[in-house]
C-alpha atoms as a PDB file:
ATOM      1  CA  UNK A   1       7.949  52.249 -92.059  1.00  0.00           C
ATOM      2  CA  UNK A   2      10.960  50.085 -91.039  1.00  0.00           C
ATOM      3  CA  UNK A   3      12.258  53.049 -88.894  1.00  0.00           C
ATOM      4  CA  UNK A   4       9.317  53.756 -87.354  1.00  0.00           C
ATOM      5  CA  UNK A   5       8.661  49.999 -86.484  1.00  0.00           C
ATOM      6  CA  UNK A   6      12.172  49.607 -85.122  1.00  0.00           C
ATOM      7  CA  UNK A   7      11.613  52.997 -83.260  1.00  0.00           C
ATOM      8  CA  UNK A   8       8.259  51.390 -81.840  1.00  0.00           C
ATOM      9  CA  UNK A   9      10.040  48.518 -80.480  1.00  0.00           C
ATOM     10  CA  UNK A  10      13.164  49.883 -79.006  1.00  0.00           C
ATOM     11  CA  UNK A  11       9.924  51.754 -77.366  1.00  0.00           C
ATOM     12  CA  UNK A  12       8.396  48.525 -76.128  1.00  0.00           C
ATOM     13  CA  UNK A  13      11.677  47.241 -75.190  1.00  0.00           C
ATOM     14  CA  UNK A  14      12.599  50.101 -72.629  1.00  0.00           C
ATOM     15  CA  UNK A  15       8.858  49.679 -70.932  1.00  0.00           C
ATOM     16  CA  UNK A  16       9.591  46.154 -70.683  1.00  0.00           C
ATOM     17  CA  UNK A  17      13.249  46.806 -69.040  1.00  0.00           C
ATOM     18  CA  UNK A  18      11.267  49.549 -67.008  1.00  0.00           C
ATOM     19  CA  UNK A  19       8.810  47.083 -65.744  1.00  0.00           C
ATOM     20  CA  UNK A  20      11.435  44.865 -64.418  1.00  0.00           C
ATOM     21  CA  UNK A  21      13.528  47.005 -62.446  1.00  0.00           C
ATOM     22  CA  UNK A  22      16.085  46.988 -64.624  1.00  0.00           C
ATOM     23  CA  UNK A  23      15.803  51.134 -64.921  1.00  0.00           C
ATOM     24  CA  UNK A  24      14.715  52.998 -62.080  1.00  0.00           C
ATOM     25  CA  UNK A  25      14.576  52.816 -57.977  1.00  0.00           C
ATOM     26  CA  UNK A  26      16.286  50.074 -56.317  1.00  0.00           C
ATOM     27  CA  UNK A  27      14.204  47.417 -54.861  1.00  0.00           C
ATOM     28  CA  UNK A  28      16.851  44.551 -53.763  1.00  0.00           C
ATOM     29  CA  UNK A  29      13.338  42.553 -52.055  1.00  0.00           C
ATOM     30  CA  UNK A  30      10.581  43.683 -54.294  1.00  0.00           C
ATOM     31  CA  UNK A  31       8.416  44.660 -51.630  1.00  0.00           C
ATOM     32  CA  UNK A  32       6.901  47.476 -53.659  1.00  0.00           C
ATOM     33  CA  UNK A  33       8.854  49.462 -51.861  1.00  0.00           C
ATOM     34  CA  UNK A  34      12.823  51.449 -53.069  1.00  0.00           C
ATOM     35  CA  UNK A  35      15.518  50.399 -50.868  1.00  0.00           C
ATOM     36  CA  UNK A  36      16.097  54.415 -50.205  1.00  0.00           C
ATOM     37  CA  UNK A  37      12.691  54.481 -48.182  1.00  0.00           C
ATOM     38  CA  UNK A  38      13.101  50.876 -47.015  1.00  0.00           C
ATOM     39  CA  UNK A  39      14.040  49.954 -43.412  1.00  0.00           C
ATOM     40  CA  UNK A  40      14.342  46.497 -44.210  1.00  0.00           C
ATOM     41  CA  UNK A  41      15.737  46.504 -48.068  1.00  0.00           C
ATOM     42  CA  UNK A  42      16.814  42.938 -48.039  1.00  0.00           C
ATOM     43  CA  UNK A  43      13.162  41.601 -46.335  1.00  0.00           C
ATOM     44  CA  UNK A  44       9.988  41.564 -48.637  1.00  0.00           C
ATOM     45  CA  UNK A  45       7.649  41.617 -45.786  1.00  0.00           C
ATOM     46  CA  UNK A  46       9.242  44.542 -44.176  1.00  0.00           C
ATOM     47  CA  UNK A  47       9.753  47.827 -44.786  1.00  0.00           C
ATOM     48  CA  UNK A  48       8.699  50.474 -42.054  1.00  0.00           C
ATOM     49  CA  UNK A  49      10.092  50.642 -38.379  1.00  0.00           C
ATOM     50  CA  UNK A  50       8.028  53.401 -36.964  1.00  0.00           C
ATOM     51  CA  UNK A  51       9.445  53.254 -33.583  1.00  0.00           C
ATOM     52  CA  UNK A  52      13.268  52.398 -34.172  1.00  0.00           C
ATOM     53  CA  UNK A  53      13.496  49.365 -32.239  1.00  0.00           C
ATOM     54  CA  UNK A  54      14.978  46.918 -34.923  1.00  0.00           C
ATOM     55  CA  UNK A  55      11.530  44.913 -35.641  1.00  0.00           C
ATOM     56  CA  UNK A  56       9.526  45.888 -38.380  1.00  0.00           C
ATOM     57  CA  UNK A  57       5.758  47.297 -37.842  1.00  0.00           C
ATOM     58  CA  UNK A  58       4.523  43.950 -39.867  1.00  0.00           C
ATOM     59  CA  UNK A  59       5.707  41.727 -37.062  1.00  0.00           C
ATOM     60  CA  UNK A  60       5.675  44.551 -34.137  1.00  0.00           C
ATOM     61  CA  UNK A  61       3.234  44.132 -31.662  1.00  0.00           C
ATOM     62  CA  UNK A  62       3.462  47.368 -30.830  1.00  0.00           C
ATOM     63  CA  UNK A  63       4.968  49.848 -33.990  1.00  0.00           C
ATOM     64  CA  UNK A  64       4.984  52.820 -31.750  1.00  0.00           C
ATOM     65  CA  UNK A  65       6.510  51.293 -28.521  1.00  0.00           C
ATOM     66  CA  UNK A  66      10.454  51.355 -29.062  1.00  0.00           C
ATOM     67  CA  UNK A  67      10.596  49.390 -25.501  1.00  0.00           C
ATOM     68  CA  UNK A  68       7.974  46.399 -26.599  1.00  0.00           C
ATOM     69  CA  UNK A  69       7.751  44.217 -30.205  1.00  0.00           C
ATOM     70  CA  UNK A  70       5.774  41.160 -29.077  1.00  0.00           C
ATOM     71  CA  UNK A  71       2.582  39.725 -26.692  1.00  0.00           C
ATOM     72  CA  UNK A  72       2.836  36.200 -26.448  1.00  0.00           C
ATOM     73  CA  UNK A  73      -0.410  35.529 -24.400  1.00  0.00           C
ATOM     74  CA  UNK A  74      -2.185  38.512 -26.255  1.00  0.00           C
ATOM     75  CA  UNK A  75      -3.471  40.476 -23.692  1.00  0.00           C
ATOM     76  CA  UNK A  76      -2.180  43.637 -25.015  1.00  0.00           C
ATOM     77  CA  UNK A  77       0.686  43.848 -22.340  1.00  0.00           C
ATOM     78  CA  UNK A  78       4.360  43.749 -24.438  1.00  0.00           C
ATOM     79  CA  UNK A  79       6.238  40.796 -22.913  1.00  0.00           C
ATOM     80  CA  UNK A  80       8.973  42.889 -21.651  1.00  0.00           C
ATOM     81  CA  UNK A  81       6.666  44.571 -19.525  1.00  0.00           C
ATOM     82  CA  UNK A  82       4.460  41.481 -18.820  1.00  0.00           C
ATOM     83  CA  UNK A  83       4.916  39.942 -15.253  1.00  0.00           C
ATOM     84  CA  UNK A  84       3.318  36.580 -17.105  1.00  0.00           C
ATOM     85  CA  UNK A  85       4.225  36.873 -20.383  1.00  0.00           C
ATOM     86  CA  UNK A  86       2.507  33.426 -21.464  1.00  0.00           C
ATOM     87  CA  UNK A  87      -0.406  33.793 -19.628  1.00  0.00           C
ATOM     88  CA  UNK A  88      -3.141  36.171 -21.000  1.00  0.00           C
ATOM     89  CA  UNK A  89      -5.262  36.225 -17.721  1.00  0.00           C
ATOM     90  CA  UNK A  90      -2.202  37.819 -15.743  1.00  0.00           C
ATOM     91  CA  UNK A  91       0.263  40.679 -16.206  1.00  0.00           C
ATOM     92  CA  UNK A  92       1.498  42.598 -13.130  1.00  0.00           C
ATOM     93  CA  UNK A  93       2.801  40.852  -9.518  1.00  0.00           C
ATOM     94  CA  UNK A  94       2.806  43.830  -7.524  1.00  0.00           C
ATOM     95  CA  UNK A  95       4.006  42.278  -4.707  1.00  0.00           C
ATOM     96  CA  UNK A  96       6.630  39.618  -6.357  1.00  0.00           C
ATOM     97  CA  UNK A  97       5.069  36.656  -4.859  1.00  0.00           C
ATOM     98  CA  UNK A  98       4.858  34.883  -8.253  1.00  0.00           C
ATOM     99  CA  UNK A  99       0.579  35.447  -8.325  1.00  0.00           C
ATOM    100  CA  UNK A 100      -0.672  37.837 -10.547  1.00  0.00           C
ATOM    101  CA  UNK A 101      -2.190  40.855  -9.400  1.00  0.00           C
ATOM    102  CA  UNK A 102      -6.040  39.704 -11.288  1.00  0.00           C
ATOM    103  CA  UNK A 103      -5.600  36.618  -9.146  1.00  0.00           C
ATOM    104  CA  UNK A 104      -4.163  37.399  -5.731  1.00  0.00           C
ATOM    105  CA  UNK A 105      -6.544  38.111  -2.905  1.00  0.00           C
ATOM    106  CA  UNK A 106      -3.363  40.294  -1.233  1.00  0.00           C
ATOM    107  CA  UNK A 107      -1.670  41.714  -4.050  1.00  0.00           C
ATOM    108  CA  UNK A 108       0.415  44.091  -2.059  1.00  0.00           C
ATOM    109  CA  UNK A 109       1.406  41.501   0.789  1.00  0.00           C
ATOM    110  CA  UNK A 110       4.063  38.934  -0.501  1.00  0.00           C
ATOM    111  CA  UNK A 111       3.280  36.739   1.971  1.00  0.00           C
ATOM    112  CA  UNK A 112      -0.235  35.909   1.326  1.00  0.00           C
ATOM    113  CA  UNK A 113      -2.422  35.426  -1.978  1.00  0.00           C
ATOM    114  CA  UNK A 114      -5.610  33.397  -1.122  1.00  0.00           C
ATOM    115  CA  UNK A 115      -8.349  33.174   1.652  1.00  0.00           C
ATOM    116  CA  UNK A 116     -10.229  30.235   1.225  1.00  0.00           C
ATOM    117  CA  UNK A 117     -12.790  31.222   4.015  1.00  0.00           C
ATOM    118  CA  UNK A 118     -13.183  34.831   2.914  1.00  0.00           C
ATOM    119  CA  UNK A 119     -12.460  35.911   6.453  1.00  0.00           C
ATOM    120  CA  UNK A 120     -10.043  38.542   5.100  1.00  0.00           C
ATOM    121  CA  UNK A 121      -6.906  37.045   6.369  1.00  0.00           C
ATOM    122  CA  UNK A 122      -4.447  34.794   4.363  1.00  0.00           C
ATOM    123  CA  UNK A 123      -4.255  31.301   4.202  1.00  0.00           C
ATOM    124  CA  UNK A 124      -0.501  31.426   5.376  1.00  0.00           C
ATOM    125  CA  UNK A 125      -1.380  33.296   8.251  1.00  0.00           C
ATOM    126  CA  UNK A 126      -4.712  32.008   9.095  1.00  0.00           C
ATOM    127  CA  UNK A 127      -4.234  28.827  11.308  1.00  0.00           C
ATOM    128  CA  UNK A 128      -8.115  27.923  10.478  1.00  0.00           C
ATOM    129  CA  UNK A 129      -8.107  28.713   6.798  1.00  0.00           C
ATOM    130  CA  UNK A 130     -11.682  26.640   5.837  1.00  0.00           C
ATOM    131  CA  UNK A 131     -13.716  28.368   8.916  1.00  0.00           C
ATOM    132  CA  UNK A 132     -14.458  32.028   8.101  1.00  0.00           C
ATOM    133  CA  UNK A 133     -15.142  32.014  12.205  1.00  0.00           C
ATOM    134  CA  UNK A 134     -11.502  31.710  13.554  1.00  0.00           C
ATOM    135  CA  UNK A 135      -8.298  32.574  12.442  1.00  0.00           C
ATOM    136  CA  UNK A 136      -6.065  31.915  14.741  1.00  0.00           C
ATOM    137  CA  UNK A 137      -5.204  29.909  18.116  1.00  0.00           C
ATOM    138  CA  UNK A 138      -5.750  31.671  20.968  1.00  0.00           C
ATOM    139  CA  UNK A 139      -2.847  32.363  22.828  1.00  0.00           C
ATOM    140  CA  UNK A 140      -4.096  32.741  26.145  1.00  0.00           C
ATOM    141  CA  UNK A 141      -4.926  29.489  26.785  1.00  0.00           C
ATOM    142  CA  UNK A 142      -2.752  28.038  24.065  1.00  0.00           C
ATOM    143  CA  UNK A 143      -6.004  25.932  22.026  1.00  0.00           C
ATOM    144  CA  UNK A 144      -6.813  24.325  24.927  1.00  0.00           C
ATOM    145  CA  UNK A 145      -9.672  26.593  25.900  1.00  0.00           C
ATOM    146  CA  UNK A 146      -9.297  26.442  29.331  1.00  0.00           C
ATOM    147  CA  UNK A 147      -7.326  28.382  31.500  1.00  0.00           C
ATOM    148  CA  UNK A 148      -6.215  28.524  35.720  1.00  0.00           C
ATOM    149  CA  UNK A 149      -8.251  31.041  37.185  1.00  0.00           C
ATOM    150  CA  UNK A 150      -6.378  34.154  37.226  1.00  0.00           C
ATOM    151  CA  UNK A 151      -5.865  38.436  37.708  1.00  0.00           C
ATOM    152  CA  UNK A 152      -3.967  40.881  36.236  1.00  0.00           C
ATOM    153  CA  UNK A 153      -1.234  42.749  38.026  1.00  0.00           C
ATOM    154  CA  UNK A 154      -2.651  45.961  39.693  1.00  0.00           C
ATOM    155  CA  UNK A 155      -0.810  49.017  37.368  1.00  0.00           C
ATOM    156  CA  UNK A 156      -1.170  52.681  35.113  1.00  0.00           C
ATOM    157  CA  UNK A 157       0.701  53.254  32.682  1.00  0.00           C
ATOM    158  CA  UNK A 158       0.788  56.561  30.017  1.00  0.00           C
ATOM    159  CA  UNK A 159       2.764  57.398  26.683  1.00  0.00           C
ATOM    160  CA  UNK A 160       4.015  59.945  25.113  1.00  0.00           C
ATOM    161  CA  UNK A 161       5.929  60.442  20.869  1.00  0.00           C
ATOM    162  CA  UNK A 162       8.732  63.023  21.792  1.00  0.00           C
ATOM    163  CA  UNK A 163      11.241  64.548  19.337  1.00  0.00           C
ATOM    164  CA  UNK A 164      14.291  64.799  21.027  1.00  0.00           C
ATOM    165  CA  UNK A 165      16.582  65.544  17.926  1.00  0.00           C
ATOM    166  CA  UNK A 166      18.734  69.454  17.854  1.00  0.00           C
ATOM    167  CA  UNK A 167      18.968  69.706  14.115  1.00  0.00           C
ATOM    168  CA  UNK A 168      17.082  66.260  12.808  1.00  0.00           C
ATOM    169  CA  UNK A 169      14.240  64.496  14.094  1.00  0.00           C
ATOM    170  CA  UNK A 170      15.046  62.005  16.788  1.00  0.00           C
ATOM    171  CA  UNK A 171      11.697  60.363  17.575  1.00  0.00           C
ATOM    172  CA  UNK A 172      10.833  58.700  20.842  1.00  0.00           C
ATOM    173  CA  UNK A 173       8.271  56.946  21.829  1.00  0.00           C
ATOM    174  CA  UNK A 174       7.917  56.489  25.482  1.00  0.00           C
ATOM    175  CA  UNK A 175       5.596  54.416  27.761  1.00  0.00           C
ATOM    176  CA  UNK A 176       5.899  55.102  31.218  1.00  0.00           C
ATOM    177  CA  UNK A 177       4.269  51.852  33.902  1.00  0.00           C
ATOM    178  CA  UNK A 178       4.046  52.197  37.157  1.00  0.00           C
ATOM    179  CA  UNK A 179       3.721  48.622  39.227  1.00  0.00           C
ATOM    180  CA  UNK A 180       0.993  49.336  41.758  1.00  0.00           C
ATOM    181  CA  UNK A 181       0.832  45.835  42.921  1.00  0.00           C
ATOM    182  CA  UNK A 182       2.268  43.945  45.574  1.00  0.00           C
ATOM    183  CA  UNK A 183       4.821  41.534  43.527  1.00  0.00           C
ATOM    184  CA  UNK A 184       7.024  42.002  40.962  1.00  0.00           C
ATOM    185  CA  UNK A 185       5.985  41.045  37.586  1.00  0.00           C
ATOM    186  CA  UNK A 186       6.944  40.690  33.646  1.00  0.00           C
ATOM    187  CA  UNK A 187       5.391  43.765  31.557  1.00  0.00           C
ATOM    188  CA  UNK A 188       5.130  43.366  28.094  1.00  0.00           C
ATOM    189  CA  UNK A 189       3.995  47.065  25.802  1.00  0.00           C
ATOM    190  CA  UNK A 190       3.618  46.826  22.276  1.00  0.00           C
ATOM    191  CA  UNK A 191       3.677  50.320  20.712  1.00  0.00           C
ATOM    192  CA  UNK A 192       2.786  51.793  17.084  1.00  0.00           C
ATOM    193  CA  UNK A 193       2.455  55.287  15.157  1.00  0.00           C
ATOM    194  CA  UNK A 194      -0.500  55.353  12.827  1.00  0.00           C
ATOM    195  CA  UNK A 195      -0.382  57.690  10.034  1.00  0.00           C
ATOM    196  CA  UNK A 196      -3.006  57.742   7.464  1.00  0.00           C
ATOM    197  CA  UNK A 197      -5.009  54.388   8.218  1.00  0.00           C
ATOM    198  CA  UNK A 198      -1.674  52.518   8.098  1.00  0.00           C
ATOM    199  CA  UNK A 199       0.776  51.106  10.720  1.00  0.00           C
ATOM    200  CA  UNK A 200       4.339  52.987   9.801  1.00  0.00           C
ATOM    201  CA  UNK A 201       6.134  52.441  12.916  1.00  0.00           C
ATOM    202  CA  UNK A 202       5.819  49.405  15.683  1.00  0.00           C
ATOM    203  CA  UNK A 203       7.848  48.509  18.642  1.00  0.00           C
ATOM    204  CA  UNK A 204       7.388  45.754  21.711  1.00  0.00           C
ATOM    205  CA  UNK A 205       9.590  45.440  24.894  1.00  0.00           C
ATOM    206  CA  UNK A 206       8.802  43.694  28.250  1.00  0.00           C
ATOM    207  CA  UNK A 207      10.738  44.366  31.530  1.00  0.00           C
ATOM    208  CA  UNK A 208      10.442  42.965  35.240  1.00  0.00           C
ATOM    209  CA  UNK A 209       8.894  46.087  37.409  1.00  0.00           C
ATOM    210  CA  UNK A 210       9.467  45.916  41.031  1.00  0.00           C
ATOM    211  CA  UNK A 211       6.354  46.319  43.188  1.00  0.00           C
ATOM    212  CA  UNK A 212       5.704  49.903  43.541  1.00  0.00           C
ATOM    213  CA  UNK A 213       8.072  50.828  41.243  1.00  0.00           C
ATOM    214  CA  UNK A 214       7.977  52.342  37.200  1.00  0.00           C
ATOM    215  CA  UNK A 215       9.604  51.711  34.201  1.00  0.00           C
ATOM    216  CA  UNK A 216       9.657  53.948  31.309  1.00  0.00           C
ATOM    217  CA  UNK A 217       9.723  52.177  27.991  1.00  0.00           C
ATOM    218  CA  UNK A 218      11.810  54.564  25.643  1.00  0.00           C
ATOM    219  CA  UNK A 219      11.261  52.960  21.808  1.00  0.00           C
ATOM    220  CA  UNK A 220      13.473  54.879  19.065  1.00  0.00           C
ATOM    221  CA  UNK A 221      10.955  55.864  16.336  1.00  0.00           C
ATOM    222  CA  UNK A 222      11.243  56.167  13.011  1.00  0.00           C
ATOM    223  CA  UNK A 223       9.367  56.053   8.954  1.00  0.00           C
ATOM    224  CA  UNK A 224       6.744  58.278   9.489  1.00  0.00           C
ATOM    225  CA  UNK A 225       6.456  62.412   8.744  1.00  0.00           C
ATOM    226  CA  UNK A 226       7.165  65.489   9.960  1.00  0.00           C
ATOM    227  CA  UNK A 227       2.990  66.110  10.251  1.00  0.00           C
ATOM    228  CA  UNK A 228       3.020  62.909  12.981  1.00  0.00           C
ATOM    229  CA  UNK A 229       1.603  64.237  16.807  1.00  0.00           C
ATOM    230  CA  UNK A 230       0.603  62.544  19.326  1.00  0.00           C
ATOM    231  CA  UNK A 231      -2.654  61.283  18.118  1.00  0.00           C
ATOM    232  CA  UNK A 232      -0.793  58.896  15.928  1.00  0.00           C
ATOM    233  CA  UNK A 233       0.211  57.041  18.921  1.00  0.00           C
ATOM    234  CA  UNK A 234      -1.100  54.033  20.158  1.00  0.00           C
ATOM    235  CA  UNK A 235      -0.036  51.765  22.721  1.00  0.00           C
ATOM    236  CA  UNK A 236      -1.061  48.888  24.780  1.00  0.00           C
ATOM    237  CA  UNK A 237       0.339  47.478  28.318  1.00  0.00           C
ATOM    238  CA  UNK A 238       0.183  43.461  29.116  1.00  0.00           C
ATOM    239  CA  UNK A 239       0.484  42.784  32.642  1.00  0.00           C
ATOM    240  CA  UNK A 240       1.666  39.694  34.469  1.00  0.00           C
ATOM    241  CA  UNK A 241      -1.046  37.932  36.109  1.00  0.00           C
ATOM    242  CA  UNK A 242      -0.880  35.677  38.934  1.00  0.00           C
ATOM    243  CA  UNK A 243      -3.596  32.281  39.683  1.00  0.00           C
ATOM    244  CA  UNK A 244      -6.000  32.664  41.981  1.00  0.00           C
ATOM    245  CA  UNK A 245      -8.191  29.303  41.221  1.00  0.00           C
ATOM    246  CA  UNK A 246      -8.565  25.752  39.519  1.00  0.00           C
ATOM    247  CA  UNK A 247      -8.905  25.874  35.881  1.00  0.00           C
ATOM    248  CA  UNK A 248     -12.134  27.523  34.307  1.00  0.00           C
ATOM    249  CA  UNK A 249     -12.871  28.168  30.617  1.00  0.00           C
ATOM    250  CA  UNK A 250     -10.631  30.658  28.876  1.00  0.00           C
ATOM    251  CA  UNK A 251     -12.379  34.177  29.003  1.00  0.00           C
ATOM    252  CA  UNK A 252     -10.771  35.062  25.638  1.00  0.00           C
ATOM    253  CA  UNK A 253     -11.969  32.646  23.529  1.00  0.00           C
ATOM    254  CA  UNK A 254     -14.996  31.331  25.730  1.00  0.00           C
ATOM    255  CA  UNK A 255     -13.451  27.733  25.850  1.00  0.00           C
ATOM    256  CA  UNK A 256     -13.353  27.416  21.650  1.00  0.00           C
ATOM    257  CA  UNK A 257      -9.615  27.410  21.671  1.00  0.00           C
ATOM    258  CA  UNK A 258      -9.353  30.239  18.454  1.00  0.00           C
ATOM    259  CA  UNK A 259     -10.250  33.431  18.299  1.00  0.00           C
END
């Protein structure tokens, strides 16, 4: 009897040394969890990194995104990748203009983020940002909305996109104006290559042109394809103009001042 009681409790003593980690896997933080399978042996409320980046899945945001571990605002964008990391309405800025993307009326134009009127042109830009009528002064008559009588110069004018490169494209786009009037006169052209819906090239030159005589605007071209022809071109000629009476109301913006 007395060897099989001391048997029973050297028995009861290695259960209890068992029990307490004394025998067995490692478990420095008693997490549940042997330091041989632990990623974090010394932290009890770690113990998996699933996607390597140093920050256990307990605390990670985002276990299986090695690039982002925590979303300060909680709107399910990591804050390395998060624009606006402490605000939860707001993650990308496109255009790096400091408004977020949810927010800015122009999100691809850094120069403009609101439009107050709704006209569809920025408040920067828009010289009468609370009228959804006007945007900007006209600059024929300068605000004033009245103008001296006047004409435009007598002329023709044509264009032409030309690739004059040997072994890489040299573009060239070239506005030719003839001066049919009497006096010499300042010609402004303003030239521009469409290509699907969007501006990619623009140019603007003015010259004197004698009376009779032609100038041909040659504007070197470039940013746009290979697939670019002629109908990408557009083009438009402003002549000099000369006074012919007393002031009347401007014929552009019918005496408002804006257009």
């Amino acid at each position: 009897m007395k060897g099989t009681s001391a048997l029973g409790l050297l028995s009861l003593f290695l259960a209890l040394v068992m029990l307490s980690g004394c025998i067995g896997p490692k478990d420095t933080d008693k997490d549940g969890h042997p330091d041989e399978d632990d990623h974090f042996p010394e932290d009890p409320n770690e113990w998996l990194d699933s996607d390597n980046d140093g920050v256990g899945d307990n605390s990670d945001a985002f276990p299986n995104d090695s690039q982002e571990t925590a979303d300060s605002d909680g709107d399910g964008y990591g804050d390395n990748s998060d624009d606006f990391p402490n605000d939860p309405d707001e993650w990308y800025d496109t255009d790096g203009d400091g408004h977020g993307d949810n927010s800015d009326e122009f999100p691809e134009d850094w120069e403009e983020w609101e439009d107050s009127d709704g006209d569809g042109h920025g408040d920067n830009s828009d010289d009468y940002p609370d009228d959804p009528a006007y945007h900007m002064t006209c600059p024929r008559c300068n605000g004033t909305g009245k103008v001296p009588e006047s004409e435009d110069f007598i002329y023709s004018a044509s264009a032409k996109l030309v690739d004059q490169g040997y072994t890489s494209p040299e573009w060239h786009v070239m506005v030719t104006v003839v001066n049919r009037d009497r006096e010499a006169g300042m010609f402004r052209v303003e030239a521009s290559v469409v290509q699907g819906g969007e501006v990619v090239w623009s140019g603007e030159e003015k010259r004197s042109i004698r009376p009779q005589d032609q100038h041909t605007f040659d504007f070197r071209a470039s940013g746009f394809t290979q697939s670019v022809s002629q109908g990408n071109l557009r083009y438009e000629v402003h002549p000099p103009f000369r006074i012919i009476g007393p002031e009347m109301v401007c014929p552009r913006c019918n005496g408002t001042g804006k257009i």
